[in-house]
N, C-alpha and C. Protein backbone atom coordinates (compact mmCIF):
# COMPACT_ATOMS: atom_id res chain seq x y z
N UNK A 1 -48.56 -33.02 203.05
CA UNK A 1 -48.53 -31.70 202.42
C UNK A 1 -47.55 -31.75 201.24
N UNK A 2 -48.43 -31.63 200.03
CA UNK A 2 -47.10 -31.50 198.80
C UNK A 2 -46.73 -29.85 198.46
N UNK A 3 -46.20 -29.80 197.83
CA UNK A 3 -45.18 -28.44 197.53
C UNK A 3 -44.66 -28.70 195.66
N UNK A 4 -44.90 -27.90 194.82
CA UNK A 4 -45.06 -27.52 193.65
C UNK A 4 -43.97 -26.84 193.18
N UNK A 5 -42.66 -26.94 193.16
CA UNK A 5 -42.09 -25.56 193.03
C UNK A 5 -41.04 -26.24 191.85
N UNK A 6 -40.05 -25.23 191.31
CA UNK A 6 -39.10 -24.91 190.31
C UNK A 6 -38.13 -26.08 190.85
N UNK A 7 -37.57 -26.76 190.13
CA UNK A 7 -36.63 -27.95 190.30
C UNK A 7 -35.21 -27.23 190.34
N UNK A 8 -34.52 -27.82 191.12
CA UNK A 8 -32.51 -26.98 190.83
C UNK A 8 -31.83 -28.39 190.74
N UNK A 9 -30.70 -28.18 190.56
CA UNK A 9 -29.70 -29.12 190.11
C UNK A 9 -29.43 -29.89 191.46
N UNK A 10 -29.51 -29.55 192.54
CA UNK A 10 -29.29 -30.44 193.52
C UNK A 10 -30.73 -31.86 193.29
N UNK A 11 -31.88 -31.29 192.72
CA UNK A 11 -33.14 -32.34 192.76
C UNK A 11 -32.95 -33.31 191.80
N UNK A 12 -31.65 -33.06 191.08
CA UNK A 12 -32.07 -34.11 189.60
C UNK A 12 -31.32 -35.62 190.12
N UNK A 13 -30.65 -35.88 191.13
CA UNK A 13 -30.59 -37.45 191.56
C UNK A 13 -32.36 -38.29 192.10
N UNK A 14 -32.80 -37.07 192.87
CA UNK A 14 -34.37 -37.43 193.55
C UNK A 14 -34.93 -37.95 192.04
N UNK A 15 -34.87 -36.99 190.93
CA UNK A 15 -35.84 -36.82 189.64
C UNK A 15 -35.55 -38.25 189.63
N UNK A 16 -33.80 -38.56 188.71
CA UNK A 16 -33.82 -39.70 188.00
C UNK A 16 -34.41 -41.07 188.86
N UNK A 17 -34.43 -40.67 190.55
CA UNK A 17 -34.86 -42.09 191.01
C UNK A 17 -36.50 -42.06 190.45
N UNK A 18 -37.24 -41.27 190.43
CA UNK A 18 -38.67 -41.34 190.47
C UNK A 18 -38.91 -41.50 189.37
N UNK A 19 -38.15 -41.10 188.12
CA UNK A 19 -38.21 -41.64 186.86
C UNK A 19 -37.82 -43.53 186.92
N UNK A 20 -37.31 -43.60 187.24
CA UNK A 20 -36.23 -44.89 187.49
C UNK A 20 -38.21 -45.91 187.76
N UNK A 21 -38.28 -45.16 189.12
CA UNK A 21 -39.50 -46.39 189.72
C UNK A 21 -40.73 -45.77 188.90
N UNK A 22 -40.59 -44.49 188.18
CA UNK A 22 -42.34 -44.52 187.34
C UNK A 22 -42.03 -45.02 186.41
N UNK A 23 -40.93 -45.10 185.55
CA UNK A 23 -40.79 -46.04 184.24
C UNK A 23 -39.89 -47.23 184.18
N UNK A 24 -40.27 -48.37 184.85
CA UNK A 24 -39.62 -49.34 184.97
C UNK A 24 -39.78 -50.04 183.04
N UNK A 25 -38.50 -50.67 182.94
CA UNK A 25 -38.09 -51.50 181.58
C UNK A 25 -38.42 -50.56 180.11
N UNK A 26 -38.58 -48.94 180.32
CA UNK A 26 -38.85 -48.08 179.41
C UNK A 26 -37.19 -47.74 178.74
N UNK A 27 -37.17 -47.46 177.58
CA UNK A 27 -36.05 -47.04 177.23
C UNK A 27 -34.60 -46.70 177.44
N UNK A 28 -35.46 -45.50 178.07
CA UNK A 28 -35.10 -44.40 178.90
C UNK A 28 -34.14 -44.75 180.14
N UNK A 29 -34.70 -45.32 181.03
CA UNK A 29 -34.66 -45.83 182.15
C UNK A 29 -33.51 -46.92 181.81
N UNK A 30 -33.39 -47.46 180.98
CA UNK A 30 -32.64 -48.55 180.44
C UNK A 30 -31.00 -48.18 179.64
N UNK A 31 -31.14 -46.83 179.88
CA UNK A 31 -29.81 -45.91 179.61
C UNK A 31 -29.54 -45.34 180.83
N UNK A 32 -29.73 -45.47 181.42
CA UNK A 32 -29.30 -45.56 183.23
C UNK A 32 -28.87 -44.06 183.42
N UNK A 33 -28.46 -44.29 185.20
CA UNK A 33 -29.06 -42.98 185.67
C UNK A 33 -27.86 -41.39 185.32
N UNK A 34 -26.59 -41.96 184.37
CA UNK A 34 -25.90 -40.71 183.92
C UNK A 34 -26.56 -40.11 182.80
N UNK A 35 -27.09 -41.07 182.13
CA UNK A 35 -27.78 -40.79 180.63
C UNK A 35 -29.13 -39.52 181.33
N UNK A 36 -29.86 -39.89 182.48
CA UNK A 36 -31.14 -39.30 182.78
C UNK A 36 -30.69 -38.03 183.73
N UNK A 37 -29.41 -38.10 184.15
CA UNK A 37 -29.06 -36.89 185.11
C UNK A 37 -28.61 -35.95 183.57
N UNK A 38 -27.98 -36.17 182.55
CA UNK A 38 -27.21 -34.89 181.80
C UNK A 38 -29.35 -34.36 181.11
N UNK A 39 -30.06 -35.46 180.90
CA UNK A 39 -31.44 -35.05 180.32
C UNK A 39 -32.25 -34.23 180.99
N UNK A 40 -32.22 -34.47 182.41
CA UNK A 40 -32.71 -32.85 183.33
C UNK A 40 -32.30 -32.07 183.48
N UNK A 41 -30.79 -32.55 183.55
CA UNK A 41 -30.00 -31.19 183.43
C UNK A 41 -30.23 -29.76 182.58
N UNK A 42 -30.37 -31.13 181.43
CA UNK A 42 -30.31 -30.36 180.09
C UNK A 42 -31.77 -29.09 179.87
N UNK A 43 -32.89 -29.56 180.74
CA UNK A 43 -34.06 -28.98 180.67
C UNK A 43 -34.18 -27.89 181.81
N UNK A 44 -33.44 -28.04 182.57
CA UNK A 44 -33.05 -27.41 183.88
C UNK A 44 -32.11 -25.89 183.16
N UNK A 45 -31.08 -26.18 182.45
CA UNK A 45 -30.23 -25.06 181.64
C UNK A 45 -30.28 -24.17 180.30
N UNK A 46 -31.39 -24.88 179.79
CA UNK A 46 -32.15 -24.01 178.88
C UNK A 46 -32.99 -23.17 179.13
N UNK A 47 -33.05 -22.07 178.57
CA UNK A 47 -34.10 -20.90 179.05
C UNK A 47 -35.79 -21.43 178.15
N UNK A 48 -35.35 -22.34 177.60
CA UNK A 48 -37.02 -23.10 176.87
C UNK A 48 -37.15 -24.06 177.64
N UNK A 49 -36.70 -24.86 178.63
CA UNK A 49 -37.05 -25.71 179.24
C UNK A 49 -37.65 -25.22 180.80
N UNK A 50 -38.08 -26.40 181.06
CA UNK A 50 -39.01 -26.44 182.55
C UNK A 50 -38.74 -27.79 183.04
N UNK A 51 -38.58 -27.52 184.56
CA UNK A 51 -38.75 -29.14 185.26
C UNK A 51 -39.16 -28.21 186.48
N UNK A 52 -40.34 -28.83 186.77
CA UNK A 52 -40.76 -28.42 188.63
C UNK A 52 -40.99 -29.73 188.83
N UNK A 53 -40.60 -29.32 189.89
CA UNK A 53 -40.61 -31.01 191.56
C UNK A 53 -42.16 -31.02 192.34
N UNK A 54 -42.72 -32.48 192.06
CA UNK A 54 -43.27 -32.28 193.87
C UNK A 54 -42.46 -32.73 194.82
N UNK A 55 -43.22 -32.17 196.63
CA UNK A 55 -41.86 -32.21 197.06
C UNK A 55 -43.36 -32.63 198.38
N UNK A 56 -42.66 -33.67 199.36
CA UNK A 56 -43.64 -34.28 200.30
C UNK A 56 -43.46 -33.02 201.75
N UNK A 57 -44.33 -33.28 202.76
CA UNK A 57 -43.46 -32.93 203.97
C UNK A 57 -42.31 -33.00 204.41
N UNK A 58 -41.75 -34.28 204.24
CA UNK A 58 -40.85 -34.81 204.77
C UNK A 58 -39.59 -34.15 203.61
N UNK A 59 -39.87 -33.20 202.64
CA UNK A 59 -38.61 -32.61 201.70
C UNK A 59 -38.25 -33.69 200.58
N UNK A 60 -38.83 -34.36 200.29
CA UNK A 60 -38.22 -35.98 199.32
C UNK A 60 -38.97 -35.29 198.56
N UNK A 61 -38.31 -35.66 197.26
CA UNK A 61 -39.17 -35.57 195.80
C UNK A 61 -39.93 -36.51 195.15
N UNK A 62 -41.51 -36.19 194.86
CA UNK A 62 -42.17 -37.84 195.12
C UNK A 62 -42.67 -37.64 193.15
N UNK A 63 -42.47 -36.72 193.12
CA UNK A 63 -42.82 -36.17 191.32
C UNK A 63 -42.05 -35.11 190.50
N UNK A 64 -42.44 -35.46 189.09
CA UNK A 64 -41.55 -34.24 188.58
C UNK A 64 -42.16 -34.27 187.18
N UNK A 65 -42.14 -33.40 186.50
CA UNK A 65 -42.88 -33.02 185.48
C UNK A 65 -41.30 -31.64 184.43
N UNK A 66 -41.15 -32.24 183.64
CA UNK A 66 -40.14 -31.83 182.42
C UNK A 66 -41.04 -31.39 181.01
N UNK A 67 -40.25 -30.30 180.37
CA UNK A 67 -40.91 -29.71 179.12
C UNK A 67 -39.98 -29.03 178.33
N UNK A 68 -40.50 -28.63 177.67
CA UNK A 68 -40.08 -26.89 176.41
C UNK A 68 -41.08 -26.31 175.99
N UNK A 69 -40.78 -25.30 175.74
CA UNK A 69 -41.87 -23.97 174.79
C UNK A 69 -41.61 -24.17 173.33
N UNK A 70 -39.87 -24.83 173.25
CA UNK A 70 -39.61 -24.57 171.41
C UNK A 70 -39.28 -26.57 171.37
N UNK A 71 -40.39 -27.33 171.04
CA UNK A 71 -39.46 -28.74 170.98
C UNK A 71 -38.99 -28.82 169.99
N UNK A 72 -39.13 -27.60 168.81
CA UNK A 72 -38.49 -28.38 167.45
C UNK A 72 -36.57 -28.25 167.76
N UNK A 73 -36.23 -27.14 168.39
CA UNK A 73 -34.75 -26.88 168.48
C UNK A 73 -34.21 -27.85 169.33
N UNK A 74 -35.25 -27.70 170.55
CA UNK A 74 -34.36 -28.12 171.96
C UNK A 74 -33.86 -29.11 172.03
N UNK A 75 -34.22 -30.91 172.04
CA UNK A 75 -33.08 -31.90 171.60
C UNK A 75 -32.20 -31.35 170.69
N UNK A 76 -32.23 -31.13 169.73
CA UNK A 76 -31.15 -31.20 168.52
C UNK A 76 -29.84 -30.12 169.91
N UNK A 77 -30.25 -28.75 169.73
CA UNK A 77 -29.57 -28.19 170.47
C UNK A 77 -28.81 -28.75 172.16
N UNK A 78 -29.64 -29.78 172.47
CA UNK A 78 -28.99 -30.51 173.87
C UNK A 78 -27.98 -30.93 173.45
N UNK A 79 -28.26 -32.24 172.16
CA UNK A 79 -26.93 -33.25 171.79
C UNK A 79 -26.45 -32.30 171.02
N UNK A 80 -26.18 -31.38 170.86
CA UNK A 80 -25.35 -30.67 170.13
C UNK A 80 -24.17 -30.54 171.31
N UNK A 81 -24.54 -29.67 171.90
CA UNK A 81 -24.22 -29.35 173.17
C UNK A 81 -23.24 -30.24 174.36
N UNK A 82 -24.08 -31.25 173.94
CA UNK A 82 -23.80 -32.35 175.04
C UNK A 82 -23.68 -33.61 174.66
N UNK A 83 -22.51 -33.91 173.26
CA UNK A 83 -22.79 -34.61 172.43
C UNK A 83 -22.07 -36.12 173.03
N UNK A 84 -21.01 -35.47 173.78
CA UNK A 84 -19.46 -36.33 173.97
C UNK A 84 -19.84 -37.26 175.44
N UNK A 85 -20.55 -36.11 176.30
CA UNK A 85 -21.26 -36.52 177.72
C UNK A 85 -22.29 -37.61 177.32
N UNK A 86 -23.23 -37.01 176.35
CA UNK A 86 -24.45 -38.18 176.28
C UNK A 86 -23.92 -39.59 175.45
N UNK A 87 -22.64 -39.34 174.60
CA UNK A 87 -22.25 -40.42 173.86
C UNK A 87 -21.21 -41.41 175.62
N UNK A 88 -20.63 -40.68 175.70
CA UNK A 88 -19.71 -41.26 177.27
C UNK A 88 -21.20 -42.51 177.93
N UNK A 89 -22.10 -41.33 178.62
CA UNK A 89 -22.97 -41.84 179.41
C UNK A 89 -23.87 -43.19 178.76
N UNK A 90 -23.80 -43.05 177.25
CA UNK A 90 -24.74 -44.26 176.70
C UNK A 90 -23.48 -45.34 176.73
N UNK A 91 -22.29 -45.66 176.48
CA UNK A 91 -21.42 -46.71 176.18
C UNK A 91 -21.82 -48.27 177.19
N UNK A 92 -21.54 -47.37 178.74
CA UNK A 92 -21.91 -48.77 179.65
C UNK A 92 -23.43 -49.51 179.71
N UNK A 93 -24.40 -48.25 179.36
CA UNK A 93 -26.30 -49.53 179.15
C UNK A 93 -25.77 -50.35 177.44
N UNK A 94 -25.53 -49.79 176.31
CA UNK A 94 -25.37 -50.12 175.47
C UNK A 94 -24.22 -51.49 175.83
N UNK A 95 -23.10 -51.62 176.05
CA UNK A 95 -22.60 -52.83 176.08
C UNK A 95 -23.19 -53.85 177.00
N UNK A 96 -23.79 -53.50 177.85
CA UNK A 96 -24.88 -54.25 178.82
C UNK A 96 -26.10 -54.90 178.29
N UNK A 97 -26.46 -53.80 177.02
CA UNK A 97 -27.71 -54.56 176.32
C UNK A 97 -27.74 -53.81 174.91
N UNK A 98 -26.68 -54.72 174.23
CA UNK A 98 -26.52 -54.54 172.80
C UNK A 98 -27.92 -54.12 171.47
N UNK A 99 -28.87 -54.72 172.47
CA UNK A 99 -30.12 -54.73 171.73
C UNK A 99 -30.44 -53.03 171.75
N UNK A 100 -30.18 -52.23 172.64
CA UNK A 100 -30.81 -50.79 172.96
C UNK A 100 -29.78 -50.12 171.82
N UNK A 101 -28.99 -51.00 170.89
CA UNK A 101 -28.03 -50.20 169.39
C UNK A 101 -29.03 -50.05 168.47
N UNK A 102 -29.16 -49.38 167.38
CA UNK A 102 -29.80 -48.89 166.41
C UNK A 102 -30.52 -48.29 166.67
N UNK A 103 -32.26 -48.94 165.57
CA UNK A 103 -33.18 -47.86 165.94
C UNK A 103 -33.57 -47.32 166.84
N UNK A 104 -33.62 -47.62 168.07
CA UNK A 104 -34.25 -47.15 169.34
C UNK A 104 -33.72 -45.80 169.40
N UNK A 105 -32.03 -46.20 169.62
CA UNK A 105 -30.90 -45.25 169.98
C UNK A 105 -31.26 -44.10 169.09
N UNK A 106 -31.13 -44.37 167.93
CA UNK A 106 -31.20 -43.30 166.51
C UNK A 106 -32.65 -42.13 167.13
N UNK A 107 -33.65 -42.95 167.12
CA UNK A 107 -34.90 -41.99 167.32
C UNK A 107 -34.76 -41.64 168.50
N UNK A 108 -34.03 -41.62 169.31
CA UNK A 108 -34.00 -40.83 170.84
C UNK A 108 -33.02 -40.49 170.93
N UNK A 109 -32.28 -40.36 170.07
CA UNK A 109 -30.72 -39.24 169.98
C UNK A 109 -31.24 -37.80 169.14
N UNK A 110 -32.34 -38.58 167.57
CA UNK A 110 -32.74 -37.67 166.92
C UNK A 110 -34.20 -37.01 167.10
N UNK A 111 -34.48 -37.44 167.92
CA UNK A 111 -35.91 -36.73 169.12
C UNK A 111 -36.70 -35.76 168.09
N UNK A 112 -37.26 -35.30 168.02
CA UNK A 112 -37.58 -33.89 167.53
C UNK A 112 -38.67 -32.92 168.05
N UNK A 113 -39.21 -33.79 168.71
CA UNK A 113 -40.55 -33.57 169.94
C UNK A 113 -42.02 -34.02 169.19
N UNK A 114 -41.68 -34.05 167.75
CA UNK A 114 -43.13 -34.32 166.79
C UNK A 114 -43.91 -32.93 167.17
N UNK A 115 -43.16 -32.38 166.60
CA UNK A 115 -43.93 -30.73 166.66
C UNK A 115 -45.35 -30.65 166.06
N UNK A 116 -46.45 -30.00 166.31
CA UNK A 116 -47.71 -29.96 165.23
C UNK A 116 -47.73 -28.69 164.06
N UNK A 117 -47.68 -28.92 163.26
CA UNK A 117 -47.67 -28.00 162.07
C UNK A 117 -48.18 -26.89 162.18
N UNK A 118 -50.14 -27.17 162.53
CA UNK A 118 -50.95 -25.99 162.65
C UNK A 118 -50.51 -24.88 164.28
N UNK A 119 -49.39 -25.81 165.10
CA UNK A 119 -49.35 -24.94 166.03
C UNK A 119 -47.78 -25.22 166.46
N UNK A 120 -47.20 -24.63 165.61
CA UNK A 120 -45.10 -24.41 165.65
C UNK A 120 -45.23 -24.06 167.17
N UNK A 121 -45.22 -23.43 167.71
CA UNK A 121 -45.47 -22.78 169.15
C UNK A 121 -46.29 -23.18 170.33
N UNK A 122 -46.75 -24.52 170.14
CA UNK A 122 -46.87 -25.20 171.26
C UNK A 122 -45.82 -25.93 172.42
N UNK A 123 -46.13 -26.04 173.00
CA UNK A 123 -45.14 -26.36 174.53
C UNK A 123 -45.15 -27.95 174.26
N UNK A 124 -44.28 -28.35 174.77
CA UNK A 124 -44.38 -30.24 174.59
C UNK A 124 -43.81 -30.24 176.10
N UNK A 125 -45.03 -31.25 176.26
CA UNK A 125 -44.45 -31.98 178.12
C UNK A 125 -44.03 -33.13 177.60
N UNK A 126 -42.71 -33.17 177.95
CA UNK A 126 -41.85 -34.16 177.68
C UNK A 126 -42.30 -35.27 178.79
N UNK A 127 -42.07 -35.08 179.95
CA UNK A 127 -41.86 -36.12 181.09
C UNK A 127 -42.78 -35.78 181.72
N UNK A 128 -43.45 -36.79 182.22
CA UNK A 128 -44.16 -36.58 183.74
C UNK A 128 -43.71 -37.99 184.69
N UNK A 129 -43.44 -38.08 185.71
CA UNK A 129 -43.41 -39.50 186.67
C UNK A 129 -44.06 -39.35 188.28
N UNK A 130 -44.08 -39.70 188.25
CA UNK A 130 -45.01 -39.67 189.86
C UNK A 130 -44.21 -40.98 190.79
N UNK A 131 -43.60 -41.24 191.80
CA UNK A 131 -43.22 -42.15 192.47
C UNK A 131 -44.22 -43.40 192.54
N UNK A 132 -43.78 -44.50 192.87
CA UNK A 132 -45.59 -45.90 192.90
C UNK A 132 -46.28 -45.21 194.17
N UNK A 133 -45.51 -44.67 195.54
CA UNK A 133 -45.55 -44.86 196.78
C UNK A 133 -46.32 -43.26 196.70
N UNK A 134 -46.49 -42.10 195.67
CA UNK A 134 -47.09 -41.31 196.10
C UNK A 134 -48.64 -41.50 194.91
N UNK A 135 -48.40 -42.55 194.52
CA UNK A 135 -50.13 -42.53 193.62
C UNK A 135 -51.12 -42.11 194.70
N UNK A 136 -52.49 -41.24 193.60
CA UNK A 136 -53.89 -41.51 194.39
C UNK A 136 -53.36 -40.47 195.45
N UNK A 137 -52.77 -39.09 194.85
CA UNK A 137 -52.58 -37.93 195.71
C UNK A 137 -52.68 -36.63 194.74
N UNK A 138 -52.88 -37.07 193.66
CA UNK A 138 -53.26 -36.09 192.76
C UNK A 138 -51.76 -35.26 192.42
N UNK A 139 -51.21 -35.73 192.73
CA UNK A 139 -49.51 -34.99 192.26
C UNK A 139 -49.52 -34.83 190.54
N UNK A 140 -50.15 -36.07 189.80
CA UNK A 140 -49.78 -36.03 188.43
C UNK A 140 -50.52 -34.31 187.94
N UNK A 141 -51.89 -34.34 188.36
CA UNK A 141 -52.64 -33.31 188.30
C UNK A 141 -52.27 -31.78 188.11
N UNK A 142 -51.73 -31.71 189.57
CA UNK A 142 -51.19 -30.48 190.06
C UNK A 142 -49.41 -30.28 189.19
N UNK A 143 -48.83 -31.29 189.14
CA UNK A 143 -48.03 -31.11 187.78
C UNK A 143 -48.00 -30.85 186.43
N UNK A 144 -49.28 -31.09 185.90
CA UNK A 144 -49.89 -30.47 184.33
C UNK A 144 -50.27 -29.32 184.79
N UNK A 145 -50.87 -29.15 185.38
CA UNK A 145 -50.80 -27.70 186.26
C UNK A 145 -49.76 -27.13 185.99
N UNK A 146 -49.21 -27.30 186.38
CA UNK A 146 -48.40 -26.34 186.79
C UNK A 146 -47.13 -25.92 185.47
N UNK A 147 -46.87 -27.00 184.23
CA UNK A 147 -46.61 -26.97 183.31
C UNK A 147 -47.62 -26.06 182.37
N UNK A 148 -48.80 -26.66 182.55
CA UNK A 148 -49.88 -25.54 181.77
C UNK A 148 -49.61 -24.28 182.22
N UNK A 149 -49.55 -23.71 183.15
CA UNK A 149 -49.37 -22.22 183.54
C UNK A 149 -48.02 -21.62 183.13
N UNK A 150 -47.16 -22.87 183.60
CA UNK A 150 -45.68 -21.98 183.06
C UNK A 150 -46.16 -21.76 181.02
N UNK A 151 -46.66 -22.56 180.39
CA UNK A 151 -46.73 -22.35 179.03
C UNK A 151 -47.52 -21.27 178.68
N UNK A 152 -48.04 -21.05 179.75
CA UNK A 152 -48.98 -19.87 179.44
C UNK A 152 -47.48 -18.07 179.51
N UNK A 153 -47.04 -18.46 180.67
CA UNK A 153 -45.88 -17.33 180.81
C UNK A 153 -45.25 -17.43 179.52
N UNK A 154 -44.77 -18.63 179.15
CA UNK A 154 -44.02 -18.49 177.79
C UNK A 154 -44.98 -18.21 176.62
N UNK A 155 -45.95 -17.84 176.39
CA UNK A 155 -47.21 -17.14 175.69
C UNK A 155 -47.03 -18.19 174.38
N UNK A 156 -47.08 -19.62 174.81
CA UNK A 156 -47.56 -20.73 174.39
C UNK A 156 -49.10 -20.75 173.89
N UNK A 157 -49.39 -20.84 172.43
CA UNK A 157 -50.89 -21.35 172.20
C UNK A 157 -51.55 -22.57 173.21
N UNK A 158 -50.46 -23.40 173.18
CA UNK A 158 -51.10 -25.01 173.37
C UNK A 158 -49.96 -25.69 174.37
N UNK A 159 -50.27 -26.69 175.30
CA UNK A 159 -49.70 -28.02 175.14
C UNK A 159 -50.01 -29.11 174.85
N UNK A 160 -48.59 -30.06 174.18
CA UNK A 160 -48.82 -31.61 173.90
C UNK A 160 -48.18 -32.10 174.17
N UNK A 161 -48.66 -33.51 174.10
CA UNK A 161 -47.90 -34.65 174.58
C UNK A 161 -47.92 -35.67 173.51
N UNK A 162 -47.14 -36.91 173.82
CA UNK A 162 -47.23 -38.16 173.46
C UNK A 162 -47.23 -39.46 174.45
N UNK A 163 -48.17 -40.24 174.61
CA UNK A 163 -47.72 -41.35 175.16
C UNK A 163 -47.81 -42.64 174.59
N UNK A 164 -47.77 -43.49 174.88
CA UNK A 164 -48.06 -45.10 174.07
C UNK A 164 -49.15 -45.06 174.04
N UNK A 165 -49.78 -45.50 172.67
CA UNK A 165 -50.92 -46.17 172.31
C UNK A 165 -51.81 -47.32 173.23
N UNK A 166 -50.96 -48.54 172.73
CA UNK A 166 -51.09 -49.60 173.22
C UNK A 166 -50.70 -50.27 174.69
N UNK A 167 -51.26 -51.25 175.63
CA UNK A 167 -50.74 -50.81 176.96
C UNK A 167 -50.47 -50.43 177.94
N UNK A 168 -51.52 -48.91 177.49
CA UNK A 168 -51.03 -48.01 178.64
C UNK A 168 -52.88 -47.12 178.85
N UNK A 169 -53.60 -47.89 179.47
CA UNK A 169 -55.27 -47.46 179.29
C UNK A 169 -54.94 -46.32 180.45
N UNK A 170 -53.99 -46.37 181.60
CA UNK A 170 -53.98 -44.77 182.79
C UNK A 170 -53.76 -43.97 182.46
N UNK A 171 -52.37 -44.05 181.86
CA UNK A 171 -52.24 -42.82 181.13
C UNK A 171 -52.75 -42.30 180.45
N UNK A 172 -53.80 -42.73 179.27
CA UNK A 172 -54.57 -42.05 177.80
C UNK A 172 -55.97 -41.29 178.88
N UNK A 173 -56.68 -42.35 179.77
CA UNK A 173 -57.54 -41.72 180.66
C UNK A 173 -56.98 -40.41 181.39
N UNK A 174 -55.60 -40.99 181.86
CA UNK A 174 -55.63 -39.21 182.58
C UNK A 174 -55.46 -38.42 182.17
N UNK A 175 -54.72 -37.99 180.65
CA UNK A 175 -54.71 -36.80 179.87
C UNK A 175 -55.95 -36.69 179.64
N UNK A 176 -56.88 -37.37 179.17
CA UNK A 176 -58.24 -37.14 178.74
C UNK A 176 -59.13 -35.82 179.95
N UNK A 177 -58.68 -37.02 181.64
CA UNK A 177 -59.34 -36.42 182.70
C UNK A 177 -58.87 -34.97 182.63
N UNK A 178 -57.42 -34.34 182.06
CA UNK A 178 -57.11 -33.33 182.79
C UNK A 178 -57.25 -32.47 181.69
N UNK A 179 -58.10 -32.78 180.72
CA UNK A 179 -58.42 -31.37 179.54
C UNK A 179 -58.18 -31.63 177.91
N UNK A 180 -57.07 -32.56 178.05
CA UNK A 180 -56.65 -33.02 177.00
C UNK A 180 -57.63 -33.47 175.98
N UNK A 181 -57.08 -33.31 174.80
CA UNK A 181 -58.11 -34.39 173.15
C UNK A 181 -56.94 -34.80 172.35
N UNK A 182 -57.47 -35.75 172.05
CA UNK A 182 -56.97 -36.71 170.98
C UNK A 182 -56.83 -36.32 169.86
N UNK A 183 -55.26 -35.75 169.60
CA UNK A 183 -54.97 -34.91 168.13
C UNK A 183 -54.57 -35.76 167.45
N UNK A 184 -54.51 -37.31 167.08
CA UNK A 184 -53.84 -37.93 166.32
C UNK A 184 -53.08 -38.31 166.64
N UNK A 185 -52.24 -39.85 166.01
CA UNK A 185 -51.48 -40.46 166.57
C UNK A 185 -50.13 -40.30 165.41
N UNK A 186 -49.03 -40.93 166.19
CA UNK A 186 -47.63 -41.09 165.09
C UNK A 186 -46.90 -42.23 165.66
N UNK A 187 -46.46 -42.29 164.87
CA UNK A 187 -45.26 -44.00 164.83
C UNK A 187 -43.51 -43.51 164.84
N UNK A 188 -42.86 -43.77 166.04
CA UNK A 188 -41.69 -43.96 166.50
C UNK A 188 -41.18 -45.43 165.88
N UNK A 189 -40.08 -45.33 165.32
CA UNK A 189 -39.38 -46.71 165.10
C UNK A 189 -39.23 -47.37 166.52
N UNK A 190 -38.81 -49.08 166.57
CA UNK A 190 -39.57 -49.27 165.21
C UNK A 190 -40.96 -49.73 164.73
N UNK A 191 -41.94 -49.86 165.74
CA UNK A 191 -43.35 -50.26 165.67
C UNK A 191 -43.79 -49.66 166.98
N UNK A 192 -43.69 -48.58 166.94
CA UNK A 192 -44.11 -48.44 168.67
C UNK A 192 -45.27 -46.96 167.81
N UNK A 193 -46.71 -47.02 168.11
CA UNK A 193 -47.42 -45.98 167.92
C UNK A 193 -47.79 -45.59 168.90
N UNK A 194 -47.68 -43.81 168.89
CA UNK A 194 -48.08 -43.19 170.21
C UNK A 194 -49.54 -42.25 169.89
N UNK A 195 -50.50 -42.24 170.77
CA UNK A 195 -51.30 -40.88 171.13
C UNK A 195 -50.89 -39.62 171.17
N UNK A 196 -51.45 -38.50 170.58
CA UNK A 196 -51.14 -36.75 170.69
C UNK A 196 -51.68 -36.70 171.03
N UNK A 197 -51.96 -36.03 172.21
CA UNK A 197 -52.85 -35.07 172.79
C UNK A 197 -52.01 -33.85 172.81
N UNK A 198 -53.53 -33.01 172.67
CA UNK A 198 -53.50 -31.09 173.11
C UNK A 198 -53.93 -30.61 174.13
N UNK A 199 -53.90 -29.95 174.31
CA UNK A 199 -54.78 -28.61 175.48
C UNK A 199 -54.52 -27.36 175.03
N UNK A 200 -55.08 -27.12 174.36
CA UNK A 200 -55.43 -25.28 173.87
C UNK A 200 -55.33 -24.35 175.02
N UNK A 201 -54.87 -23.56 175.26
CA UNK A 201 -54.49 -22.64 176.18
C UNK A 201 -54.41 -20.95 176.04
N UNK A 202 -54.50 -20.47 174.62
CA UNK A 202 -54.67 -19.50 174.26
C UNK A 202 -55.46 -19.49 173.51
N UNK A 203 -56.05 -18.12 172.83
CA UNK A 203 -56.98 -17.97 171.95
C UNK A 203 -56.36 -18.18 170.52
């Protein structure tokens, strides 16, 4: 029996592990788990952000799904915010792996969500992860779900996403499966091109 509900600050150690095992050798994951606890946080304490949990019988968190209503502000406004914490929390992955200095760092400090022009007021799902051990339960599903509806409360036109281009044939299929189209792609430094997808949600 899974369970769908609003994430709190006690869930964000569960989050960063399920992030940890859905994105193994990703970035992200590679700025370790203080860098990924102040980043839910951060979506957790904004009144534009969203994080809901799935949650098993047994009370463990086996998914989690992260967003905003405004992505053009919300990074800038996190590291604003949380400039000294997120600089603290990056020092120990960074001397560990000198290589994660520059561009990488730069474009995921300076985030911007890749807003779409024709629609300022779309929602961006930042995160989705699903645990390995709860695949093939439809959790990813019922988590766009459930992001789609909250965007609808925030009287959101649309949501989008981005994921990798190249590499990644589950992921591009399952946005496809769950409503999504192919709005065009964009390029993250420093060669990494990603997929947009939409889902129209208002008139």
């Amino acid at each position: 029996m899974i369970t769908i509900r609003t994430a709190n600050p006690e869930d964000v150690p569960a989050i960063v592990d399920v992030h940890i095992q859905a994105f193994p050798g990703f970035f992200l994951t590679l700025m370790g788990r203080p860098f990924l606890r102040l980043l839910y946080h951060g979506f957790m304490q904004s009144r534009q952000g969203m994080v809901h949990v799935a949650v098993n019988g047994q009370g463990h968190v086996v998914g989690f799904v992260a967003g905003t209503s405004q992505p053009q502000g919300f990074f800038t406004q996190l590291l604003v915010k949380q400039w000294f914490r997120f600089g603290l929390a990056a020092v120990w992955p960074l001397l560990r792996r000198p290589s994660l200095v520059g561009i990488k760092l730069w474009s995921a400090l300076f985030y911007r969500g890749e807003s779409l022009p024709d629609l300022p007021n779309a929602a961006l799902l930042s995160s989705l992860g699903v645990h390995p051990q709860a695949h093939r339960q439809g959790l990813g599903r019922q988590l766009v779900a459930a992001f789609v509806a909250w965007s609808v409360r925030q009287g959101c036109p649309a949501v989008y996403l981005t994921t990798d281009q190249s590499n990644n044939t589950k992921a591009n299929a399952f946005y496809l499966e769950c409503g999504f189209q192919l709005a065009g792609t964009c390029k993250r430094p420093p060669n990494r091109i990603l997929n947009r997808y939409l889902l129209r949600i208002q008139p």
